[in-house]
PDB file of N, CA and C in Angstrom:
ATOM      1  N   UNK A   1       7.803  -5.022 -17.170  1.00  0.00           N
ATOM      2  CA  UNK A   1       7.374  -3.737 -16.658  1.00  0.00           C
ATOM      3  C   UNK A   1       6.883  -3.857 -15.212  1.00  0.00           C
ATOM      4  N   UNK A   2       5.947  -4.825 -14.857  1.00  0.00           N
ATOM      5  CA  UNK A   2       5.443  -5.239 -13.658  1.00  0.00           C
ATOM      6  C   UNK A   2       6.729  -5.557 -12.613  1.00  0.00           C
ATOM      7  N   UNK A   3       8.003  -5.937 -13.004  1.00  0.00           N
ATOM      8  CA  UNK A   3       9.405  -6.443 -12.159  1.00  0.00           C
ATOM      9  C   UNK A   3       9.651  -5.049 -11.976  1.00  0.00           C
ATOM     10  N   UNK A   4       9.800  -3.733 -12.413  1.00  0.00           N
ATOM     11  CA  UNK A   4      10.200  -2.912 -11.904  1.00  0.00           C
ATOM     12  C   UNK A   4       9.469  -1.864 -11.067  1.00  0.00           C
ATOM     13  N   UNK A   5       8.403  -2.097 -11.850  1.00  0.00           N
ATOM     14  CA  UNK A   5       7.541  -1.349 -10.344  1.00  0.00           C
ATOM     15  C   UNK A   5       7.694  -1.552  -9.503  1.00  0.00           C
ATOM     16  N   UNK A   6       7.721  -3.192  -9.074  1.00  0.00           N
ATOM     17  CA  UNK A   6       7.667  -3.612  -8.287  1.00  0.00           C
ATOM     18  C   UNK A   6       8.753  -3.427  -7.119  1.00  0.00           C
ATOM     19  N   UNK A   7      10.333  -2.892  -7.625  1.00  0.00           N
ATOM     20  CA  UNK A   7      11.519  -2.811  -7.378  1.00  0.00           C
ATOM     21  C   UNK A   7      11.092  -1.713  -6.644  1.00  0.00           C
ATOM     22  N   UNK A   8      11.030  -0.565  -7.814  1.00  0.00           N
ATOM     23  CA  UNK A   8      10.975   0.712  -7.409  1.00  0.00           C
ATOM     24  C   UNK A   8       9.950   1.409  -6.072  1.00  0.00           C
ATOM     25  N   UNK A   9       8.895   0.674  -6.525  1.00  0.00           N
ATOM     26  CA  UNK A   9       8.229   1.377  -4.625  1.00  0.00           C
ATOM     27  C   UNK A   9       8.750   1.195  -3.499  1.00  0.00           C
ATOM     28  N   UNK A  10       8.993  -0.062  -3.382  1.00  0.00           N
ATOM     29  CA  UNK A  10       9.365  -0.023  -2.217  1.00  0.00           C
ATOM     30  C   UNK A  10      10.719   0.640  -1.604  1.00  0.00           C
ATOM     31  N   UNK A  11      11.743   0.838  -2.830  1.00  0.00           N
ATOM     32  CA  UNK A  11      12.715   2.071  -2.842  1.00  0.00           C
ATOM     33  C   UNK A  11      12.618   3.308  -2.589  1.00  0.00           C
ATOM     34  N   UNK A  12      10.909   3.774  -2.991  1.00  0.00           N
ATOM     35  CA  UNK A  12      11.125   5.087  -3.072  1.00  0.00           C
ATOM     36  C   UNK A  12      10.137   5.335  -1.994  1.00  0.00           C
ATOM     37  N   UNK A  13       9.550   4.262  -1.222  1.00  0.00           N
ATOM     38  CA  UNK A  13       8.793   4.578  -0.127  1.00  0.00           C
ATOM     39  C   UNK A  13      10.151   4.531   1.156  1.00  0.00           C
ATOM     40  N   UNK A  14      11.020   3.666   0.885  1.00  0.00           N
ATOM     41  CA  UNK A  14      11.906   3.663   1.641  1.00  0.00           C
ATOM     42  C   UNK A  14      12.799   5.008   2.301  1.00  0.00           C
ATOM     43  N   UNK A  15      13.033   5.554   0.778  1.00  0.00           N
ATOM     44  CA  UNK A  15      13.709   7.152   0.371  1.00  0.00           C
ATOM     45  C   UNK A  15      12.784   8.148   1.300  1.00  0.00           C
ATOM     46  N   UNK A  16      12.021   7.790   1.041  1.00  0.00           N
ATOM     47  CA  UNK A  16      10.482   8.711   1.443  1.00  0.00           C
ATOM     48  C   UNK A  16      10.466   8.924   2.775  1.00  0.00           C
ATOM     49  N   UNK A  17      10.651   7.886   3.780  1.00  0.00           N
ATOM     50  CA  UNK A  17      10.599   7.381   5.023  1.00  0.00           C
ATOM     51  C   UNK A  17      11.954   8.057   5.524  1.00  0.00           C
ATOM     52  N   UNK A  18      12.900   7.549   5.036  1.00  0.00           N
ATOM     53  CA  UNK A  18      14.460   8.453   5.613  1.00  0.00           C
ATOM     54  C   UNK A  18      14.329   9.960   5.285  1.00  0.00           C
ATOM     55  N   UNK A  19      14.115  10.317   3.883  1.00  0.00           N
ATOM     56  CA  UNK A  19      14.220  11.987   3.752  1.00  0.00           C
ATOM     57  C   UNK A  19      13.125  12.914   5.183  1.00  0.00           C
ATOM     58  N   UNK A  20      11.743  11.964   5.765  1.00  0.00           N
ATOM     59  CA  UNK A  20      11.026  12.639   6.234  1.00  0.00           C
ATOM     60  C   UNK A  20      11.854  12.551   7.811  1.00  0.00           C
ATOM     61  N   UNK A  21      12.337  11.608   8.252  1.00  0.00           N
ATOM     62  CA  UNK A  21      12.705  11.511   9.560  1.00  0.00           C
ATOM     63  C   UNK A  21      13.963  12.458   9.116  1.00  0.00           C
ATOM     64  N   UNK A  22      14.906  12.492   8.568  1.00  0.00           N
ATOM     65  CA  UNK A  22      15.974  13.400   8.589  1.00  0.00           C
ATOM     66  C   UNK A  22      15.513  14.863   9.198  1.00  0.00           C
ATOM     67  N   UNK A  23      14.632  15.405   7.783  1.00  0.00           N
ATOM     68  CA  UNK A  23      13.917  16.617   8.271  1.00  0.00           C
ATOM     69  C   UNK A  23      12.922  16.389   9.644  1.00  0.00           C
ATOM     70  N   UNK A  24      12.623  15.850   9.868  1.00  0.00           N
ATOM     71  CA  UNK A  24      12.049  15.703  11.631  1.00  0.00           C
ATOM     72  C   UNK A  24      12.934  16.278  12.200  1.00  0.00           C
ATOM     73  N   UNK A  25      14.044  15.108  12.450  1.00  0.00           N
ATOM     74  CA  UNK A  25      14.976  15.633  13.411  1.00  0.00           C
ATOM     75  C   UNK A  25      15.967  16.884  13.466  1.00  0.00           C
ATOM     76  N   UNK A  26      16.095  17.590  12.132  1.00  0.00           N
ATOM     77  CA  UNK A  26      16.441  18.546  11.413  1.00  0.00           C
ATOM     78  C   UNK A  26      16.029  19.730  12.077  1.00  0.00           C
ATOM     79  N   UNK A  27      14.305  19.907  12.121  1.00  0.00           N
ATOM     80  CA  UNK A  27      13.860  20.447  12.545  1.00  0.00           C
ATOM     81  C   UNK A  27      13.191  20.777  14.090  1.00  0.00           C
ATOM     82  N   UNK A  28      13.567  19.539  14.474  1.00  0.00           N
ATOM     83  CA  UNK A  28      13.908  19.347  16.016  1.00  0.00           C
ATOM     84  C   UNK A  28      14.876  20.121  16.496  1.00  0.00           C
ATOM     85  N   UNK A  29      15.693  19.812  15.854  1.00  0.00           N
ATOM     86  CA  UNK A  29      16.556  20.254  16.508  1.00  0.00           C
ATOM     87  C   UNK A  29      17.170  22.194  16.169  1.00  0.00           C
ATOM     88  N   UNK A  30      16.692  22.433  15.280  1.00  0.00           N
ATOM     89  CA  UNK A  30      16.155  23.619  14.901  1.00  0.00           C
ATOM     90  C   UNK A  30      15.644  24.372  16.398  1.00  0.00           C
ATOM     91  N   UNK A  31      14.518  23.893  16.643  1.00  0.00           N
ATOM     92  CA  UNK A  31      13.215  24.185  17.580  1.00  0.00           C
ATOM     93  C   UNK A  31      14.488  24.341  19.132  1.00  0.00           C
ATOM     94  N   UNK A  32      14.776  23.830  19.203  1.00  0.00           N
ATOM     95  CA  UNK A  32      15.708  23.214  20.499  1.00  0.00           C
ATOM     96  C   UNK A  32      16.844  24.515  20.765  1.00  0.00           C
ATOM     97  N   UNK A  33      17.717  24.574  19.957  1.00  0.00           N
ATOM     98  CA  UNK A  33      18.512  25.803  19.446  1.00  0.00           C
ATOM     99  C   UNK A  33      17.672  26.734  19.617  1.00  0.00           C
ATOM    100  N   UNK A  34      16.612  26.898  18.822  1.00  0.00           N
ATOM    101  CA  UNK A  34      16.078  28.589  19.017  1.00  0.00           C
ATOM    102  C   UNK A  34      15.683  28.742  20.405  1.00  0.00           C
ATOM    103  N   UNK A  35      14.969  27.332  21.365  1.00  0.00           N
ATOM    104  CA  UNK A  35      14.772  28.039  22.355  1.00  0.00           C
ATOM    105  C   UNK A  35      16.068  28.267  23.602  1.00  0.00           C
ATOM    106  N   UNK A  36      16.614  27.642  23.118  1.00  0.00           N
ATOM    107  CA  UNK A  36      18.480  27.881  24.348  1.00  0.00           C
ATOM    108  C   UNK A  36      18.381  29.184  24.057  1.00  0.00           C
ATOM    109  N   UNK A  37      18.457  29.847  22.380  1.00  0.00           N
ATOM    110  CA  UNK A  37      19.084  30.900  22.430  1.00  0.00           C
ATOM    111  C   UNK A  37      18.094  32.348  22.651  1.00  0.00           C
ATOM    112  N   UNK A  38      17.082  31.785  22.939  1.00  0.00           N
ATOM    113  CA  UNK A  38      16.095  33.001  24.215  1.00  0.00           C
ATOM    114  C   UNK A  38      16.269  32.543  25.290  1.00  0.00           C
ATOM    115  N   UNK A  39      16.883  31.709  25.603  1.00  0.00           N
ATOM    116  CA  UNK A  39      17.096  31.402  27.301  1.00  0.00           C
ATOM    117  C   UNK A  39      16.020  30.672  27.956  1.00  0.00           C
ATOM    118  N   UNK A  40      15.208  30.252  27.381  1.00  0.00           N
ATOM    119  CA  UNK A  40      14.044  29.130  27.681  1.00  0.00           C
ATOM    120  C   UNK A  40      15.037  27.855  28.030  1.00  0.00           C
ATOM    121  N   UNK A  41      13.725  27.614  28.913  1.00  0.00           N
ATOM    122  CA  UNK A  41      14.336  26.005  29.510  1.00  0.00           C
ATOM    123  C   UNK A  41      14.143  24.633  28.146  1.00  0.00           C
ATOM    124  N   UNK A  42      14.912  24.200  27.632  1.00  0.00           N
ATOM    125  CA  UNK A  42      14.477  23.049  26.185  1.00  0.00           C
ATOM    126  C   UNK A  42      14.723  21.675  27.504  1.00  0.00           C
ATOM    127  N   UNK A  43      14.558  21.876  28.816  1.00  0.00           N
ATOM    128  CA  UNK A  43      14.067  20.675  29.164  1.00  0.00           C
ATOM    129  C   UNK A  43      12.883  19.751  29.132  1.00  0.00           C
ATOM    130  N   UNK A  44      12.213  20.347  28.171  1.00  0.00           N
ATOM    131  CA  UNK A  44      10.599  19.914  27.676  1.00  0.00           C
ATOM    132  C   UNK A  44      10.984  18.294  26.638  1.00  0.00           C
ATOM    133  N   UNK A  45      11.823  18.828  26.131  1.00  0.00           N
ATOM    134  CA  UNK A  45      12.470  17.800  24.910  1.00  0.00           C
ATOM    135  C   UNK A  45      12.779  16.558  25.907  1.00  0.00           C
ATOM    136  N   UNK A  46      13.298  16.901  26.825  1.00  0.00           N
ATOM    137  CA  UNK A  46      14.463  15.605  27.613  1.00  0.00           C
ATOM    138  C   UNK A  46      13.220  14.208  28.049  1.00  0.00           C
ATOM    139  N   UNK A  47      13.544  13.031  27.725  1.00  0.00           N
ATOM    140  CA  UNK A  47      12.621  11.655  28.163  1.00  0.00           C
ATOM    141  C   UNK A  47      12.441  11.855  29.467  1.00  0.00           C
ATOM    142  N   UNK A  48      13.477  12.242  30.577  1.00  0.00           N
ATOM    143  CA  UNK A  48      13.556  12.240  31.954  1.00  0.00           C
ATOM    144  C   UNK A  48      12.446  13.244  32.753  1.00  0.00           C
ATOM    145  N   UNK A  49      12.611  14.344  31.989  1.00  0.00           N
ATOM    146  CA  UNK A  49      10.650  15.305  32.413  1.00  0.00           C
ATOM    147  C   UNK A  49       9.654  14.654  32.254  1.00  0.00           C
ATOM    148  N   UNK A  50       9.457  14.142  31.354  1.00  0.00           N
ATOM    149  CA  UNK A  50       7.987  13.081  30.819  1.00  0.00           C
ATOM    150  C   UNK A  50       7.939  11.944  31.542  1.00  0.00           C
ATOM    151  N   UNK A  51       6.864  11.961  32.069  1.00  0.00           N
ATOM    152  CA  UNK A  51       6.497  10.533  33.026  1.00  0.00           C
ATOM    153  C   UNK A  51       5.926   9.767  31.667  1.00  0.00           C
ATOM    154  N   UNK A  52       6.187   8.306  31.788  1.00  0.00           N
ATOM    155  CA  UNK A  52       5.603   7.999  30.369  1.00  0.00           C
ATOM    156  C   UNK A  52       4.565   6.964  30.814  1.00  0.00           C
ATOM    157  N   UNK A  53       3.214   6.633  30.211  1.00  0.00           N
ATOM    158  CA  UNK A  53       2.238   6.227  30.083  1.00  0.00           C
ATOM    159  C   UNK A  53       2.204   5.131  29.264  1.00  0.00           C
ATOM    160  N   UNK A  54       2.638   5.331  28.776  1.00  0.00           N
ATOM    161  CA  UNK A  54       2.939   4.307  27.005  1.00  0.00           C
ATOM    162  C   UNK A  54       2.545   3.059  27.364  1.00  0.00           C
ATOM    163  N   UNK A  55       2.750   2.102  28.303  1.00  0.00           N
ATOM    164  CA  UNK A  55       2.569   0.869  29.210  1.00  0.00           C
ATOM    165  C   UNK A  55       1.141   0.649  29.571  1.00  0.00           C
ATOM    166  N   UNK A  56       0.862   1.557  30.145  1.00  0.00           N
ATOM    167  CA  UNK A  56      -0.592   1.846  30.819  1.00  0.00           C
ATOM    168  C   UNK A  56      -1.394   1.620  29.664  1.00  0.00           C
ATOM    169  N   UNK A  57      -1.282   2.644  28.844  1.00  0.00           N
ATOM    170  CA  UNK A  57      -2.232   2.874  27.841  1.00  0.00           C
ATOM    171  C   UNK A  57      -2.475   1.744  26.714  1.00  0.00           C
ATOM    172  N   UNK A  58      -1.713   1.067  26.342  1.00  0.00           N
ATOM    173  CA  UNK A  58      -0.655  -0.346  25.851  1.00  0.00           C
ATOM    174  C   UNK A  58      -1.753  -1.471  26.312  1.00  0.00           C
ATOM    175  N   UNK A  59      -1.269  -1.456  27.918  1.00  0.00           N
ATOM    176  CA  UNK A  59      -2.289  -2.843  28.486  1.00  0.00           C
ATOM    177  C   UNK A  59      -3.260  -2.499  28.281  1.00  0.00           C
ATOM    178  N   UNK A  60      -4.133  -1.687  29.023  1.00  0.00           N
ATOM    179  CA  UNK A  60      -5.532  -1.001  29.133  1.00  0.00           C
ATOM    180  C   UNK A  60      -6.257  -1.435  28.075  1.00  0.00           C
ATOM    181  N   UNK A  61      -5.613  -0.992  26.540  1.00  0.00           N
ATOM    182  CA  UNK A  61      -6.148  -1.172  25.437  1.00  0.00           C
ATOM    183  C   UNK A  61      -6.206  -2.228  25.020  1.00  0.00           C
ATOM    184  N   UNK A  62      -5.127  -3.246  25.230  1.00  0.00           N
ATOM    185  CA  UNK A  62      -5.448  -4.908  25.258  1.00  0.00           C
ATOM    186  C   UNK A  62      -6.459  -5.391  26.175  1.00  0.00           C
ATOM    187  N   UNK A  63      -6.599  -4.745  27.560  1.00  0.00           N
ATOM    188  CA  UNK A  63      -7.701  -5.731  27.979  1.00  0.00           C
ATOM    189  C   UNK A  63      -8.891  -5.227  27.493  1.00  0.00           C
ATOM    190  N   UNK A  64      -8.749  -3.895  26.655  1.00  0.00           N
ATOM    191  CA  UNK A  64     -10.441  -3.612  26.770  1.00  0.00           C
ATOM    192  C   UNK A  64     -10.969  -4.015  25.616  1.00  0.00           C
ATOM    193  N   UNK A  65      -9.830  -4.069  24.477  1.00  0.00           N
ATOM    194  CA  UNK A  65      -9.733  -5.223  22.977  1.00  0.00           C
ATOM    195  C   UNK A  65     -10.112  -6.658  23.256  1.00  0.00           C
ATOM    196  N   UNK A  66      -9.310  -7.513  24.545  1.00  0.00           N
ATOM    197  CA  UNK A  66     -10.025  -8.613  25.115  1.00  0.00           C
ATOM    198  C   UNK A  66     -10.839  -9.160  25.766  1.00  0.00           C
ATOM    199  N   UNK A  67     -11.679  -7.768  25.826  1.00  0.00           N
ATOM    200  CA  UNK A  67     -13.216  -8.078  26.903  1.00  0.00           C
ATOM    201  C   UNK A  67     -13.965  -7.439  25.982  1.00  0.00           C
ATOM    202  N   UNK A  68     -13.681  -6.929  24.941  1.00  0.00           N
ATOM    203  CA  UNK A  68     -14.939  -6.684  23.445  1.00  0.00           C
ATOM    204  C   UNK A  68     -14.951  -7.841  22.753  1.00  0.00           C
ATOM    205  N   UNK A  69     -13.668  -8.174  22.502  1.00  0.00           N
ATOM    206  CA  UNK A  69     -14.106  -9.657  21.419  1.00  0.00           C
ATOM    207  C   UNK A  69     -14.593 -10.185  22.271  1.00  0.00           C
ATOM    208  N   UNK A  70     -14.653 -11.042  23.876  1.00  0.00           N
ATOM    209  CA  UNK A  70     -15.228 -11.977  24.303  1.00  0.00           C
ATOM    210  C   UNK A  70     -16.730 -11.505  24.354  1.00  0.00           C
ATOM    211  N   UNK A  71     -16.810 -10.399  24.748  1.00  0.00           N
ATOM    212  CA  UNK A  71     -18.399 -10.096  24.637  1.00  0.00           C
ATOM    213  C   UNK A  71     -19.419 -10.569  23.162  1.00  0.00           C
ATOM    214  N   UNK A  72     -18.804  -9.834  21.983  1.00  0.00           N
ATOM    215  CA  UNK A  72     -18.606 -10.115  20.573  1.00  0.00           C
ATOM    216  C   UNK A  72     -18.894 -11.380  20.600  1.00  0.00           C
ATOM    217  N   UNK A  73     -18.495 -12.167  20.986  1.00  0.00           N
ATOM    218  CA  UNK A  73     -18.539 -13.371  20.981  1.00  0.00           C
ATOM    219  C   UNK A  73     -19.793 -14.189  21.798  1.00  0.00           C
ATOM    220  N   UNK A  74     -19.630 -13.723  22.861  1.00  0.00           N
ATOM    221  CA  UNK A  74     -20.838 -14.080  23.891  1.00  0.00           C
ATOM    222  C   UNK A  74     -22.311 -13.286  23.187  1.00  0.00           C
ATOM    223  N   UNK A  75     -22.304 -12.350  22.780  1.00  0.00           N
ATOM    224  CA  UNK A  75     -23.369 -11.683  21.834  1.00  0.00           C
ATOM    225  C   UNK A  75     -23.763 -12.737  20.974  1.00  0.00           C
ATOM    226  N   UNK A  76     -22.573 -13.028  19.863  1.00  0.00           N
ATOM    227  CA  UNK A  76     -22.950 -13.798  18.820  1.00  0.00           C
ATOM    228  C   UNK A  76     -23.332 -15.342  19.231  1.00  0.00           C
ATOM    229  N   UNK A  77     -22.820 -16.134  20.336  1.00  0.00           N
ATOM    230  CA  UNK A  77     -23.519 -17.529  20.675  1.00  0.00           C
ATOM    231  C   UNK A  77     -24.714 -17.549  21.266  1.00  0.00           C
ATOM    232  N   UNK A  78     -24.891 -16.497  21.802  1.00  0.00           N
ATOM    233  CA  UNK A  78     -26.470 -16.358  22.719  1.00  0.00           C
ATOM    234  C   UNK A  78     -27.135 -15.983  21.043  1.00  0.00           C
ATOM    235  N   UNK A  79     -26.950 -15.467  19.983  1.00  0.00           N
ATOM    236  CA  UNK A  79     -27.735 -15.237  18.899  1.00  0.00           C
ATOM    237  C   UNK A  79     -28.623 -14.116  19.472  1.00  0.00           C
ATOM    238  N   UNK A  80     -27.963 -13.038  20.159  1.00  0.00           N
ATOM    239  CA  UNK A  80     -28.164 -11.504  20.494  1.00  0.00           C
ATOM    240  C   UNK A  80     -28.619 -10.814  19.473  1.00  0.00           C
ATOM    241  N   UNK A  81     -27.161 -10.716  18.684  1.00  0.00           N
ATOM    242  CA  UNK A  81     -27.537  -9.615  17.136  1.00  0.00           C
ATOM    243  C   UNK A  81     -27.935 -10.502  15.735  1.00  0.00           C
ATOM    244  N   UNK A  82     -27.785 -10.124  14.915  1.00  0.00           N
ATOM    245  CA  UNK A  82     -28.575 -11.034  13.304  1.00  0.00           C
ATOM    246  C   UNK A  82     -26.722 -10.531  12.632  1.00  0.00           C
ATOM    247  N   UNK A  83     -26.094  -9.870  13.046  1.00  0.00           N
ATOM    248  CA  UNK A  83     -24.871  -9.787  12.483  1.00  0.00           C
ATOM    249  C   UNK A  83     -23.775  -9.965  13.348  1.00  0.00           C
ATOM    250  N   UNK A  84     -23.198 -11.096  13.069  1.00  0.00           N
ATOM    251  CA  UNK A  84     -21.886 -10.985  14.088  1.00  0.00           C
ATOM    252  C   UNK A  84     -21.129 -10.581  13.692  1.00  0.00           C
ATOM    253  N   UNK A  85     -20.116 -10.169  12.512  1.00  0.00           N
ATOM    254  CA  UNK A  85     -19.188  -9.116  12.566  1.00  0.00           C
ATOM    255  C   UNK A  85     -19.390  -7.694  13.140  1.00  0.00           C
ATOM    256  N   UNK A  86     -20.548  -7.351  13.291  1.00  0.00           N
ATOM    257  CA  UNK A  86     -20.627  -6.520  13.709  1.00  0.00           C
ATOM    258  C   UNK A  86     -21.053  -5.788  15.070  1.00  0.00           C
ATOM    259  N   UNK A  87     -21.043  -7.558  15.475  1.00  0.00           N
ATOM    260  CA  UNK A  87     -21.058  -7.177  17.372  1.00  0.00           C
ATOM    261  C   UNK A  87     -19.271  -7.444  17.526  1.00  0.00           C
ATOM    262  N   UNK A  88     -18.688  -8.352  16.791  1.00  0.00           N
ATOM    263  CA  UNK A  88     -17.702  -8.614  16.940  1.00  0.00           C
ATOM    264  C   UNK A  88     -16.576  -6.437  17.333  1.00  0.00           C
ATOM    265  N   UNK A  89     -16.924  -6.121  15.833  1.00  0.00           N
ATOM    266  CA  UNK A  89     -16.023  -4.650  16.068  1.00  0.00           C
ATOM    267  C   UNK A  89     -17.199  -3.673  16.881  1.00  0.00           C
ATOM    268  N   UNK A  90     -18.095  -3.594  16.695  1.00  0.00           N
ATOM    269  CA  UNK A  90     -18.444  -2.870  17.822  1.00  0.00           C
ATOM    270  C   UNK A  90     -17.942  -2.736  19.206  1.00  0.00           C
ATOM    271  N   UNK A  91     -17.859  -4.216  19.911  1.00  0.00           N
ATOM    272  CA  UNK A  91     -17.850  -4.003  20.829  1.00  0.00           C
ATOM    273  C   UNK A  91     -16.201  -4.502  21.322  1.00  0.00           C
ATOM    274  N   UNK A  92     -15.576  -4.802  19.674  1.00  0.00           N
ATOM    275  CA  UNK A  92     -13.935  -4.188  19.862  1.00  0.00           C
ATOM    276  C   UNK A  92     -13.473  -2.906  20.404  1.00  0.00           C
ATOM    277  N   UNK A  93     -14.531  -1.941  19.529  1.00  0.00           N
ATOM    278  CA  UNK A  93     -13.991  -0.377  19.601  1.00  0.00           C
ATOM    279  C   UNK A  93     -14.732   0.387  21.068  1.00  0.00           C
ATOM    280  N   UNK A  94     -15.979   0.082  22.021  1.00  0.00           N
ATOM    281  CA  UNK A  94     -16.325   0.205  22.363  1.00  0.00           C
ATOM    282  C   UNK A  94     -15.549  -0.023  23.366  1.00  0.00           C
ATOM    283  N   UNK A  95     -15.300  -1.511  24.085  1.00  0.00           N
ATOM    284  CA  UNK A  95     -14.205  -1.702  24.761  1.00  0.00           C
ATOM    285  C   UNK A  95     -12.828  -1.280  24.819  1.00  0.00           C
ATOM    286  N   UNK A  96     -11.868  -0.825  23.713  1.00  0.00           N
ATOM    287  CA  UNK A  96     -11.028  -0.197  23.490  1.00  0.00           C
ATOM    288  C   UNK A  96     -11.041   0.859  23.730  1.00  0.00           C
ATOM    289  N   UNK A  97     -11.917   2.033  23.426  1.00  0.00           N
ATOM    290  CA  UNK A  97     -12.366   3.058  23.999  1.00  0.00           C
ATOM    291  C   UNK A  97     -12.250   3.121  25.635  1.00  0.00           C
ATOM    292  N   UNK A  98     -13.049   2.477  25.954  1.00  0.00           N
ATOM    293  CA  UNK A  98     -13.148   2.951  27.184  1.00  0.00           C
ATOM    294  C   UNK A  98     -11.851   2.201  28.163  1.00  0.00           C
ATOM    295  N   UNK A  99     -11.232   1.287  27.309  1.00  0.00           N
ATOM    296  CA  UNK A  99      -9.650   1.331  28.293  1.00  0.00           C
ATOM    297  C   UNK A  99      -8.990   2.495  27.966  1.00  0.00           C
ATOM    298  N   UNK A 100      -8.955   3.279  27.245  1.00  0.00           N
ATOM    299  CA  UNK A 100      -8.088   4.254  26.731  1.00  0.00           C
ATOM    300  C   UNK A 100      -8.616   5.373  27.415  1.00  0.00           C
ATOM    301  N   UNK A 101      -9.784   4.926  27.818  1.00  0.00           N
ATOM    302  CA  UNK A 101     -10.951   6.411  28.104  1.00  0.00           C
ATOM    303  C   UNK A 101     -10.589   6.240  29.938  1.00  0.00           C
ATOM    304  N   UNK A 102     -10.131   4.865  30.514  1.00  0.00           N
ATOM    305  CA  UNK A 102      -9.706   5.064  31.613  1.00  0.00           C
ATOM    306  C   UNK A 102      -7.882   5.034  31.903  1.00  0.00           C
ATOM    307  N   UNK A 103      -7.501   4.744  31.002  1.00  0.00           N
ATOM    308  CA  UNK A 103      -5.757   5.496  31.039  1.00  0.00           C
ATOM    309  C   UNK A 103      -5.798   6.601  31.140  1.00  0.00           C
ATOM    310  N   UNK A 104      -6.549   7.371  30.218  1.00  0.00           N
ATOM    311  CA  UNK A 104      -6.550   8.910  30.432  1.00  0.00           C
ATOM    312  C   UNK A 104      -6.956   9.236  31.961  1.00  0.00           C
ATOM    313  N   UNK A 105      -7.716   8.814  32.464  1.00  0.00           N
ATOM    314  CA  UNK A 105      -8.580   9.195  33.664  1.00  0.00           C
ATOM    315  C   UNK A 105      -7.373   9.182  35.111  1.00  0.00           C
ATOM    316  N   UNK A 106      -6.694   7.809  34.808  1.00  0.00           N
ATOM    317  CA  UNK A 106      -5.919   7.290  35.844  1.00  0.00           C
ATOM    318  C   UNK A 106      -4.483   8.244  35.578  1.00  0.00           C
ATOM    319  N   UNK A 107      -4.208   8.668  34.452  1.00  0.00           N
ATOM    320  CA  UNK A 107      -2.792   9.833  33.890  1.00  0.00           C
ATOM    321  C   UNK A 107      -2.853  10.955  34.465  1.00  0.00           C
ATOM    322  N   UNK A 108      -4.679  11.725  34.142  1.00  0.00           N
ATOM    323  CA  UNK A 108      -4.645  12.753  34.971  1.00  0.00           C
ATOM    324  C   UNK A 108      -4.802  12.791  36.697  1.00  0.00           C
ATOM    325  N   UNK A 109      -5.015  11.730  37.101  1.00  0.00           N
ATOM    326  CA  UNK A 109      -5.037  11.762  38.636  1.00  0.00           C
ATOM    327  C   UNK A 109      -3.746  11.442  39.258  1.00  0.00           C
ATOM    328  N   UNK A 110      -2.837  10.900  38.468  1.00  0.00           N
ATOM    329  CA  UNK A 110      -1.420  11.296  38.557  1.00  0.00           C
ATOM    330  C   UNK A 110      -0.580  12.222  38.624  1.00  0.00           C
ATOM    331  N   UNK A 111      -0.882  13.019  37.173  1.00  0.00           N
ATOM    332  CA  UNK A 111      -0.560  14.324  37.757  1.00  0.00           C
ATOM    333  C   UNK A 111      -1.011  15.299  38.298  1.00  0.00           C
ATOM    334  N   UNK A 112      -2.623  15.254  38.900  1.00  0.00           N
ATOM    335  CA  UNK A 112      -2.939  15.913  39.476  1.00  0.00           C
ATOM    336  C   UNK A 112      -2.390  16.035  41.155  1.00  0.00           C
ATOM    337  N   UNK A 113      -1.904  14.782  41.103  1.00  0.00           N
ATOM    338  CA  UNK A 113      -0.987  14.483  42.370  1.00  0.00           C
ATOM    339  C   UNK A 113       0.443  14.765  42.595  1.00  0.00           C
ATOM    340  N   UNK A 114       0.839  14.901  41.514  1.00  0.00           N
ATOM    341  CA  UNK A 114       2.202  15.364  41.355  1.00  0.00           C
ATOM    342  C   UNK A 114       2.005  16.979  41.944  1.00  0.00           C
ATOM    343  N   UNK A 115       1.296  17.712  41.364  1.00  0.00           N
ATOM    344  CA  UNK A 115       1.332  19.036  41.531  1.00  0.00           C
ATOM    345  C   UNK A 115       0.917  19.620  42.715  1.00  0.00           C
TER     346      UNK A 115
END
């Protein structure tokens, strides 16, 4: 009984995963059509309008992931906090944050320059 469960999820998470992207794009493309046929611009859709960030935001968040654990770390050898896992993610998410919190910052002064 345990051999076929075992079969079956991951089949039907699989199923699960294709039926939902089908209808995504299904309905993408739905969205796309209706707006051609009011005469709207569907150049919103196209990769080539979108300046992409993805990189920025990517590194940013690695260095600010690799200057929380080292802190995390430097916390916990100086014997700062009484818990080190929990200087450890603190000052994972803290640092992560605020790389993400300056991608955003540096995205909008981009396009504030564009315009």
């Amino acid at each position: 009984m345990e051999g076929v469960i075992a079969v079956t999820i991951p089949i039907i998470a699989i199923a699960t995963i294709g039926v939902l992207l089908i209808f995504f794009r299904k309905y993408t493309n739905d969205e796309r059509m209706a707006l051609i046929e009011k005469g709207a611009d569907a150049k919103i859709f196209s990769f080539e309008s979108q300046r992409s960030f993805g990189p920025l935001r990517f590194s940013l968040l690695m260095i600010g992931l690799g200057i929380g654990l080292l802190i995390g770390s430097v916390l916990d050898s100086a014997g700062i906090v009484n818990e080190p896992p929990a200087a450890y993610f603190s000052m994972i998410l803290i640092f992560g944050g605020a790389g993400l919190l300056y991608s955003h910052i540096i995205e909008n002064k981009k396009k504030q320059g564009e315009n």
